[in-house]
N, C-alpha and C. Protein backbone atom coordinates (compact mmCIF):
# COMPACT_ATOMS: atom_id res chain seq x y z
N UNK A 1 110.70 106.68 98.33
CA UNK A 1 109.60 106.78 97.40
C UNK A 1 108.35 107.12 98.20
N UNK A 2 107.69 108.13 97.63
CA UNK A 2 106.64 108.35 98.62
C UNK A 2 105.40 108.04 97.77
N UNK A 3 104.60 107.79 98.58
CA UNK A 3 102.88 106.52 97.49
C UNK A 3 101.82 107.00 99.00
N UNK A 4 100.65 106.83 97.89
CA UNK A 4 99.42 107.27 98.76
C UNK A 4 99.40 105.78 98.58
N UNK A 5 98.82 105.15 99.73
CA UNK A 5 98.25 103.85 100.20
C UNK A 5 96.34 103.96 99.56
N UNK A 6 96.48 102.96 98.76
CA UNK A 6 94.73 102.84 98.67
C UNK A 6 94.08 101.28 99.24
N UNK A 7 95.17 100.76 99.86
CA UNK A 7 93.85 99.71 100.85
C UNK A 7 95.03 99.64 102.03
N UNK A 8 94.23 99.02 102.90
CA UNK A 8 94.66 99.33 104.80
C UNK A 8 96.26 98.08 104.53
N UNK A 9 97.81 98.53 105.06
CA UNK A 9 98.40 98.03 105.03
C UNK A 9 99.36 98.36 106.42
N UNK A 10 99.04 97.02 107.17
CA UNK A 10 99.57 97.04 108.47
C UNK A 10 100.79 97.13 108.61
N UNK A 11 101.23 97.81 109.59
CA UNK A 11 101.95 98.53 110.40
C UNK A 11 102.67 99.53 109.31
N UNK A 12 101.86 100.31 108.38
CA UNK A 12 102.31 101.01 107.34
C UNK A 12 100.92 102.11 107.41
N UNK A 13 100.09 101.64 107.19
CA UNK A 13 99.04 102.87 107.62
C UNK A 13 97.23 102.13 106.71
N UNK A 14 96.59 103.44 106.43
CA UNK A 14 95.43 102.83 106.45
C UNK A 14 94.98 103.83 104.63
N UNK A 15 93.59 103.41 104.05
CA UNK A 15 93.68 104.25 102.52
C UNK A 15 94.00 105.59 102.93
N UNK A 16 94.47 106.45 101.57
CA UNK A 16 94.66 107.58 101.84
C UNK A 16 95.83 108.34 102.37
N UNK A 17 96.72 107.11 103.11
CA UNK A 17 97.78 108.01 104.20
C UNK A 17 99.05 108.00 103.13
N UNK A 18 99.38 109.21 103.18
CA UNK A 18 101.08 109.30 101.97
C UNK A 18 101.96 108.85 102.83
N UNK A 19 102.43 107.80 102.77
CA UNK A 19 103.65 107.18 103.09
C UNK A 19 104.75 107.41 102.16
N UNK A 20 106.21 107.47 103.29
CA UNK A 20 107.62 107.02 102.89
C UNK A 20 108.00 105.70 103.02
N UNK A 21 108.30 104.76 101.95
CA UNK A 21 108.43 103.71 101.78
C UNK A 21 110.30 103.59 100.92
N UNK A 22 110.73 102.90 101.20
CA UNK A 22 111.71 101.91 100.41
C UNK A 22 111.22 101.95 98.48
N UNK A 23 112.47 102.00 97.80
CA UNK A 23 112.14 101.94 96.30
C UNK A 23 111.47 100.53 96.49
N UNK A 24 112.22 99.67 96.43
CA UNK A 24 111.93 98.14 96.26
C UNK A 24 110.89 97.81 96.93
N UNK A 25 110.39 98.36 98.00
CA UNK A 25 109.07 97.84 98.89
C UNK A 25 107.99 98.42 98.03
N UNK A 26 108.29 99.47 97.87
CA UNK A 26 106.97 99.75 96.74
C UNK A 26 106.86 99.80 95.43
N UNK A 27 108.15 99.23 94.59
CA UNK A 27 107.88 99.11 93.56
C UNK A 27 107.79 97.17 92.94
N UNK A 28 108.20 96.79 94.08
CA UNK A 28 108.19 95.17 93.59
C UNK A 28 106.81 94.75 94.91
N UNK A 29 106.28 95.33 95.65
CA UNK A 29 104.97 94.63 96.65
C UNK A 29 104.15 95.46 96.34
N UNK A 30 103.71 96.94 96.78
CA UNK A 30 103.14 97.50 97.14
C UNK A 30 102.17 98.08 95.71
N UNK A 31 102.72 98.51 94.89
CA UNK A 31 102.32 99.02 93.94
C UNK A 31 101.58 97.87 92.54
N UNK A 32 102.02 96.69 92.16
CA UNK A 32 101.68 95.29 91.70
C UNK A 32 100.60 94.86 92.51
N UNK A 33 100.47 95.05 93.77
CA UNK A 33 99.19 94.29 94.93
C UNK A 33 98.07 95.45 94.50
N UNK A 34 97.99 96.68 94.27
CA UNK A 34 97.05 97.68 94.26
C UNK A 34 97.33 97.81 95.74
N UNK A 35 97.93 98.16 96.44
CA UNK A 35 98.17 98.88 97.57
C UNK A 35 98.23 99.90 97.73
N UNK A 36 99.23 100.32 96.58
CA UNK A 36 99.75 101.55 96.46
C UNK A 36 99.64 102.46 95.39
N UNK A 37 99.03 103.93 95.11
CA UNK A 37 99.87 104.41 93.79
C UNK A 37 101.31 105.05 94.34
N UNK A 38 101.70 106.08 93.23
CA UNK A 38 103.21 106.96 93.45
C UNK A 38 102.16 108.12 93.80
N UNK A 39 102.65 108.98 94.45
CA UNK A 39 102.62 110.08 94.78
C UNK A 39 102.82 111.43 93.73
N UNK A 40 102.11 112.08 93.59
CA UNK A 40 102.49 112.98 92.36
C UNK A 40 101.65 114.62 93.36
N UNK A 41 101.82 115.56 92.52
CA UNK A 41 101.10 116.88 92.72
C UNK A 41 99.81 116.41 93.05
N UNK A 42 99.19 115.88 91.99
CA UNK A 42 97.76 116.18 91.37
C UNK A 42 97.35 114.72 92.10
N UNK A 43 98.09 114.36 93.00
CA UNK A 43 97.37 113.19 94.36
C UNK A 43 96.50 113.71 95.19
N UNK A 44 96.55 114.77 95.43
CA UNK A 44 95.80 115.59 96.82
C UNK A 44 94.14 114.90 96.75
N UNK A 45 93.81 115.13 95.06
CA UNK A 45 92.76 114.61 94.54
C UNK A 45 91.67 113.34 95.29
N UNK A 46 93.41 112.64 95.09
CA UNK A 46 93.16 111.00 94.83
C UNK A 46 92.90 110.61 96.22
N UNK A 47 93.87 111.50 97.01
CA UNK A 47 93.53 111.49 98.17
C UNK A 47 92.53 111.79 99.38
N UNK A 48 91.50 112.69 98.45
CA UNK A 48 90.32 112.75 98.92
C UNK A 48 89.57 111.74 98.95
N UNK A 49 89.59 111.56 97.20
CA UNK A 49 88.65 110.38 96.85
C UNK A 49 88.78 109.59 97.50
N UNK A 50 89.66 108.75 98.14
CA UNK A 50 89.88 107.81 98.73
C UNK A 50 89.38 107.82 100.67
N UNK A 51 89.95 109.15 100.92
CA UNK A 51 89.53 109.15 102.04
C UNK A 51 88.05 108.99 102.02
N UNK A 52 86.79 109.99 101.31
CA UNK A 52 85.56 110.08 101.12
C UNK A 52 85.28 108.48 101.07
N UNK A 53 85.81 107.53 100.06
CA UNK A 53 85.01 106.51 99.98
C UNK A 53 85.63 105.59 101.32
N UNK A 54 86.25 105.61 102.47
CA UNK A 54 86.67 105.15 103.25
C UNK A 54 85.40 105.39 104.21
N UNK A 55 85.49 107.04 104.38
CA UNK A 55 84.70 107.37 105.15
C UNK A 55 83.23 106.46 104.59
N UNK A 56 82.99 106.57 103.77
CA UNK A 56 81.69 106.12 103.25
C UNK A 56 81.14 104.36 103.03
N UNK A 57 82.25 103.70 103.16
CA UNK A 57 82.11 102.10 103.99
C UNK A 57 82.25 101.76 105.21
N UNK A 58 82.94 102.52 105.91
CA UNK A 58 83.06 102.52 107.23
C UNK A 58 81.65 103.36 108.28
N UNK A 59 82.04 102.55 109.34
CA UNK A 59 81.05 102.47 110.23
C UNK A 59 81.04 104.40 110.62
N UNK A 60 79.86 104.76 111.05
CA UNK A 60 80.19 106.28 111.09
C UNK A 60 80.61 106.41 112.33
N UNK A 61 80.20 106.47 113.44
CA UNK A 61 80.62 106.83 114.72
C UNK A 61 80.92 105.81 116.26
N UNK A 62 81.96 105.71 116.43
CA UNK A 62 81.86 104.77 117.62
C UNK A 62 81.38 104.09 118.62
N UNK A 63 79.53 105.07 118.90
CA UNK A 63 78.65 104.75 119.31
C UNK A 63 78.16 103.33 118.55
N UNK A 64 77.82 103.69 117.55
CA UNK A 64 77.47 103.03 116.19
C UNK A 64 77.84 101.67 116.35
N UNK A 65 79.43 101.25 116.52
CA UNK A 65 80.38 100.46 116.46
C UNK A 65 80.23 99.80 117.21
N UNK A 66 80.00 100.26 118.65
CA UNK A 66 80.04 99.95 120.28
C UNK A 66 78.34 98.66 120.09
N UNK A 67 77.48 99.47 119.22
CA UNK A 67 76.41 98.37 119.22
C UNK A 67 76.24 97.32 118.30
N UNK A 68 77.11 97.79 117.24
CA UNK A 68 77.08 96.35 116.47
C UNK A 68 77.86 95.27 116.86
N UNK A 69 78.74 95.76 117.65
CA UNK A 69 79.98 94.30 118.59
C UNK A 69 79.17 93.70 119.42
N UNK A 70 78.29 94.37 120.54
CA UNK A 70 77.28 93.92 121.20
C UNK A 70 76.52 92.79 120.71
N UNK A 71 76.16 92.81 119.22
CA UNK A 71 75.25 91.93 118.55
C UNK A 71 76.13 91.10 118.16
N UNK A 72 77.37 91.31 117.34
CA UNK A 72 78.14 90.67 116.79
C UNK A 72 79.02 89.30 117.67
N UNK A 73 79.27 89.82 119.35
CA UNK A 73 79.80 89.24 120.18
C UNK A 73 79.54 87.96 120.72
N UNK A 74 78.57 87.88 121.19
CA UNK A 74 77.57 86.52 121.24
C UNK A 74 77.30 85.71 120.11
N UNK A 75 77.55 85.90 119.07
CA UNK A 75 76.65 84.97 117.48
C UNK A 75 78.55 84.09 117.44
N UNK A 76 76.86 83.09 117.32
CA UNK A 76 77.88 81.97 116.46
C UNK A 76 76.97 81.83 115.14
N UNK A 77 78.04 81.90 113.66
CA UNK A 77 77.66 82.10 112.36
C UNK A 77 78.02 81.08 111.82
N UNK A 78 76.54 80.09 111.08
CA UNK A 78 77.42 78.53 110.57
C UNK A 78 77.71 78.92 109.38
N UNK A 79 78.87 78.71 108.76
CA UNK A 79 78.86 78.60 107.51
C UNK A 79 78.99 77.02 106.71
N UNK A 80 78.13 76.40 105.63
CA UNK A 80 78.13 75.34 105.06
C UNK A 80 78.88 75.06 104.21
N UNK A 81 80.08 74.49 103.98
CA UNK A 81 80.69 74.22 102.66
C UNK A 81 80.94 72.79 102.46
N UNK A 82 81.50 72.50 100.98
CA UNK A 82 81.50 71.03 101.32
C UNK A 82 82.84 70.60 101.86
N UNK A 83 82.67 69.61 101.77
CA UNK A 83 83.86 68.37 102.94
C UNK A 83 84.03 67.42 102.84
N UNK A 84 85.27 66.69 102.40
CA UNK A 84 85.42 65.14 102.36
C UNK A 84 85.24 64.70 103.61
N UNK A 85 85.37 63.07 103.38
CA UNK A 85 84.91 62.99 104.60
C UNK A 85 86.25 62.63 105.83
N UNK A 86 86.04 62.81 107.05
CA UNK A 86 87.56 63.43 108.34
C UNK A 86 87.47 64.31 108.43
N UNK A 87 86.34 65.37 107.66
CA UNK A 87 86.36 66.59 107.58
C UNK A 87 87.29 67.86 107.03
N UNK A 88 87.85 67.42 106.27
CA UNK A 88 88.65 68.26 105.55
C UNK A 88 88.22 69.13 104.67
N UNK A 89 88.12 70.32 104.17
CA UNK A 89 87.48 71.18 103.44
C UNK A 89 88.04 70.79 101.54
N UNK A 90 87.15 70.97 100.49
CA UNK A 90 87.59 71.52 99.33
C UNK A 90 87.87 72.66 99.54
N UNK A 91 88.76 73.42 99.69
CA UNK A 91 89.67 74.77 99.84
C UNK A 91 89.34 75.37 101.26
N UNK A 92 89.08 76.58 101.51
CA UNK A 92 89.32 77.28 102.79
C UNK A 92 87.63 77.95 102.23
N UNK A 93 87.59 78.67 104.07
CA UNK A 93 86.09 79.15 104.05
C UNK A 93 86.56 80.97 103.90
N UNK A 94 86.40 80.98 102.65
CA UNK A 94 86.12 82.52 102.50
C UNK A 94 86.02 84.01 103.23
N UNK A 95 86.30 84.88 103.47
CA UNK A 95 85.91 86.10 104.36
C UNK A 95 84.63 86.75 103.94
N UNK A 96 84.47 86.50 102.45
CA UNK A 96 83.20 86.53 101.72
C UNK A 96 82.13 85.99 102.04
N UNK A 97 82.05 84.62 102.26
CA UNK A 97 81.52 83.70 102.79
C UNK A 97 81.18 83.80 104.59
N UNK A 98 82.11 84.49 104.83
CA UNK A 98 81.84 84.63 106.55
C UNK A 98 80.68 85.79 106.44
N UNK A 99 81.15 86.88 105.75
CA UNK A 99 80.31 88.02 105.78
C UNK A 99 79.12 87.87 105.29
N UNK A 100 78.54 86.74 104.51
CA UNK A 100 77.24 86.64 103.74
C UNK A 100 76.57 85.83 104.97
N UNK A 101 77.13 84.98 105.58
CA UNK A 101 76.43 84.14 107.29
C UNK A 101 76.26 85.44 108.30
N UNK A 102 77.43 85.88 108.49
CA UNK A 102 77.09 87.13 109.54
C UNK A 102 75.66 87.74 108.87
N UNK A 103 75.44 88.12 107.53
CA UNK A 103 74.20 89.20 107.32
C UNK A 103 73.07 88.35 107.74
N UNK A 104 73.38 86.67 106.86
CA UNK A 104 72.05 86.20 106.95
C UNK A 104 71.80 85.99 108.37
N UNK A 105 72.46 85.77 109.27
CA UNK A 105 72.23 85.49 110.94
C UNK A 105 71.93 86.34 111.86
N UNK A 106 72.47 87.93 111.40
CA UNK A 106 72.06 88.70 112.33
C UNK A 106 71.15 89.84 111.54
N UNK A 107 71.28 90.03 110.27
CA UNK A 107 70.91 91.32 109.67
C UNK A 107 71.82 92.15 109.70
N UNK A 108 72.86 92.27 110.25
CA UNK A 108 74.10 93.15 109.75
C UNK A 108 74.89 93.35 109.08
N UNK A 109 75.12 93.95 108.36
CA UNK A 109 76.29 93.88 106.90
C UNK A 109 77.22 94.57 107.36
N UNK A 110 78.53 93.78 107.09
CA UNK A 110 79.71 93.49 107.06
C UNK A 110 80.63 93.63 106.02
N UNK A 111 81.68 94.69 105.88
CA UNK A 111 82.35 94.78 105.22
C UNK A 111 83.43 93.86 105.31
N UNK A 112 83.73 92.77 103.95
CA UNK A 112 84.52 91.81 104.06
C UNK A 112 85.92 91.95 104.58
N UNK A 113 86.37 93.08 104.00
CA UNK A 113 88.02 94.02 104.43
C UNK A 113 88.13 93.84 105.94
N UNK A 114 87.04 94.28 107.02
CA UNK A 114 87.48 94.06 107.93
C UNK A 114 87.15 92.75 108.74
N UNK A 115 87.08 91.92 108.11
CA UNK A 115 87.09 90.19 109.03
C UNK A 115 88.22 89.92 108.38
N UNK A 116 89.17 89.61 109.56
CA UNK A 116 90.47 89.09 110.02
C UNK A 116 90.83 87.79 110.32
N UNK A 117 91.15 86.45 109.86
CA UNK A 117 91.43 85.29 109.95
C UNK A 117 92.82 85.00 110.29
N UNK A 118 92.83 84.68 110.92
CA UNK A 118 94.56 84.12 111.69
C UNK A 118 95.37 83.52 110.69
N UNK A 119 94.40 82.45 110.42
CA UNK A 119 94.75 81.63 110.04
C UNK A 119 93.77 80.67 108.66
N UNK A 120 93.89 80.58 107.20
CA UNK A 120 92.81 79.88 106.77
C UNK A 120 92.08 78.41 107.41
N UNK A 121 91.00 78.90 107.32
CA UNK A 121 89.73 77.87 107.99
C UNK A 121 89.55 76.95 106.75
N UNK A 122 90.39 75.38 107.35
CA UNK A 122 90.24 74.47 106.47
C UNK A 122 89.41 73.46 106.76
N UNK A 123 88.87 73.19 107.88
CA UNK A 123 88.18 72.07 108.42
C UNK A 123 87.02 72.68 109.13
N UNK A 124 86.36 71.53 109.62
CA UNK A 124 84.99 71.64 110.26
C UNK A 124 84.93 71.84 111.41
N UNK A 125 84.24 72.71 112.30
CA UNK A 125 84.07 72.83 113.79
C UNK A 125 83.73 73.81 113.36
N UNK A 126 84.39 74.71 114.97
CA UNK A 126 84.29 76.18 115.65
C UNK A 126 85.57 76.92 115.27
N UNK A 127 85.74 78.15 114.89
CA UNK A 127 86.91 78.87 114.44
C UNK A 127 86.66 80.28 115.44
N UNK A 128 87.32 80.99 115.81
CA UNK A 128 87.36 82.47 116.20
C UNK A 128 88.22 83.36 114.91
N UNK A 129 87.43 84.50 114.59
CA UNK A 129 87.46 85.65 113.49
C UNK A 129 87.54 86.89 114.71
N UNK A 130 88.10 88.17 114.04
CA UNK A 130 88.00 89.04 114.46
C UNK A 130 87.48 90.19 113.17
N UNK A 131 86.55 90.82 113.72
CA UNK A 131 85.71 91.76 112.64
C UNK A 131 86.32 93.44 113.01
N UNK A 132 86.85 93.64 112.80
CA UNK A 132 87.26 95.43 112.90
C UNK A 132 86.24 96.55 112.36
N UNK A 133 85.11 96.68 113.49
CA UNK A 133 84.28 97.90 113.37
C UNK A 133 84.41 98.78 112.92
N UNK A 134 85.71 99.18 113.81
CA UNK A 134 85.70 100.88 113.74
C UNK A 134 87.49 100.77 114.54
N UNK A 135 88.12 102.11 113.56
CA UNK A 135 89.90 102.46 113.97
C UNK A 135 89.49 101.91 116.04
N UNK A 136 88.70 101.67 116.80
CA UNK A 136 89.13 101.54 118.13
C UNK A 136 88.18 100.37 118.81
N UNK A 137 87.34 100.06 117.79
CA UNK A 137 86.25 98.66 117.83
C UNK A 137 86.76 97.46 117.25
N UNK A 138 86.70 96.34 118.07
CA UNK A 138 86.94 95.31 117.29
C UNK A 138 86.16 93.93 117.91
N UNK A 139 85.48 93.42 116.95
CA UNK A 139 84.67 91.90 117.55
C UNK A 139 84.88 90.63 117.53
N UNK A 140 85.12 90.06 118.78
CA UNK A 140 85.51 88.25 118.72
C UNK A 140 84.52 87.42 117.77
N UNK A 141 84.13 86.72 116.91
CA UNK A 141 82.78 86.04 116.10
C UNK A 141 83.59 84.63 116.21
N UNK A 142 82.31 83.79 116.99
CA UNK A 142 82.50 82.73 116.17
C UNK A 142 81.87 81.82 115.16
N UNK A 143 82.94 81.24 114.40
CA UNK A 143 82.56 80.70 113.08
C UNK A 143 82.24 79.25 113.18
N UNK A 144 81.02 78.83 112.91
CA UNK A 144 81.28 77.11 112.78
C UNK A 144 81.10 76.40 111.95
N UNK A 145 81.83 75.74 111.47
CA UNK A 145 81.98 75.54 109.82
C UNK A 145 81.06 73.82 109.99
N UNK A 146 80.12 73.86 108.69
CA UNK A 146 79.27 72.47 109.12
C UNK A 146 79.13 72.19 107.70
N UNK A 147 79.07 70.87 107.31
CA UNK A 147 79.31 70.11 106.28
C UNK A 147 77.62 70.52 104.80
N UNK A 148 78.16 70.81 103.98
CA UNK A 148 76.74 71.02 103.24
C UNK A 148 76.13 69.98 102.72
């Protein structure tokens, strides 16, 4: 089955790219998640569109990239949520939520898509995130989660 990918799906490719996929991989995951459409003629389209608005959230040039990691590298970003007390979180800390501390802390806006969590951030401290600049940039951040 072949499907244009419309959001970044690892080790499968990134928006825009026409992939060969498995029936069942893309008709029971890929296509239900909005991952994927089917592939048709009149995709070439879709496939612009998609690339254009890729191009158009993403960072423009690697230079570009190279200086916002610089800034991004050093910051530690608190984010406040609440917390019983041992410190345990009411739910997990957001990527949303990371990206609204990154702006307010440095002035840089952050597209949520690319902050990467290992693992959900359920408790209080220090966490490490990785922020994906740019296809060959990528930034260590750390997160420190503090009680509101």
């Amino acid at each position: 089955m072949k499907l244009i990918l419309t959001q970044e799906v690892s080790g499968l490719g990134s928006p825009g790219d026409v992939v060969e996929v498995k029936d069942g991989y893309g008709r029971n995951y890929l296509i239900p998640r909005d991952l994927g459409i089917r592939w048709t003629r009149g995709g070439e389209k879709t496939v612009e569109s998609i690339k254009a608005a890729r191009a158009g959230r993403a960072l423009r040039d690697h230079d570009h990239a190279e200086e916002v990691r610089t800034k991004l590298e050093g910051q530690t970003v608190n984010v406040s949520v609440r917390s019983a007390e041992g410190g345990r979180l009411f739910g997990a800390v957001s990527v949303t939520e990371i990206a609204d501390a990154v702006q307010a802390t440095t002035g840089q806006a952050i597209d949520k898509r690319s902050i990467a969590v290992e693992q959900p951030i359920r408790s209080l401290g220090t966490h490490e995130v990785s922020v994906r600049l740019h296809d060959e940039v990528s930034a260590k951040l750390t997160v420190n989660v503090v009680p509101a």
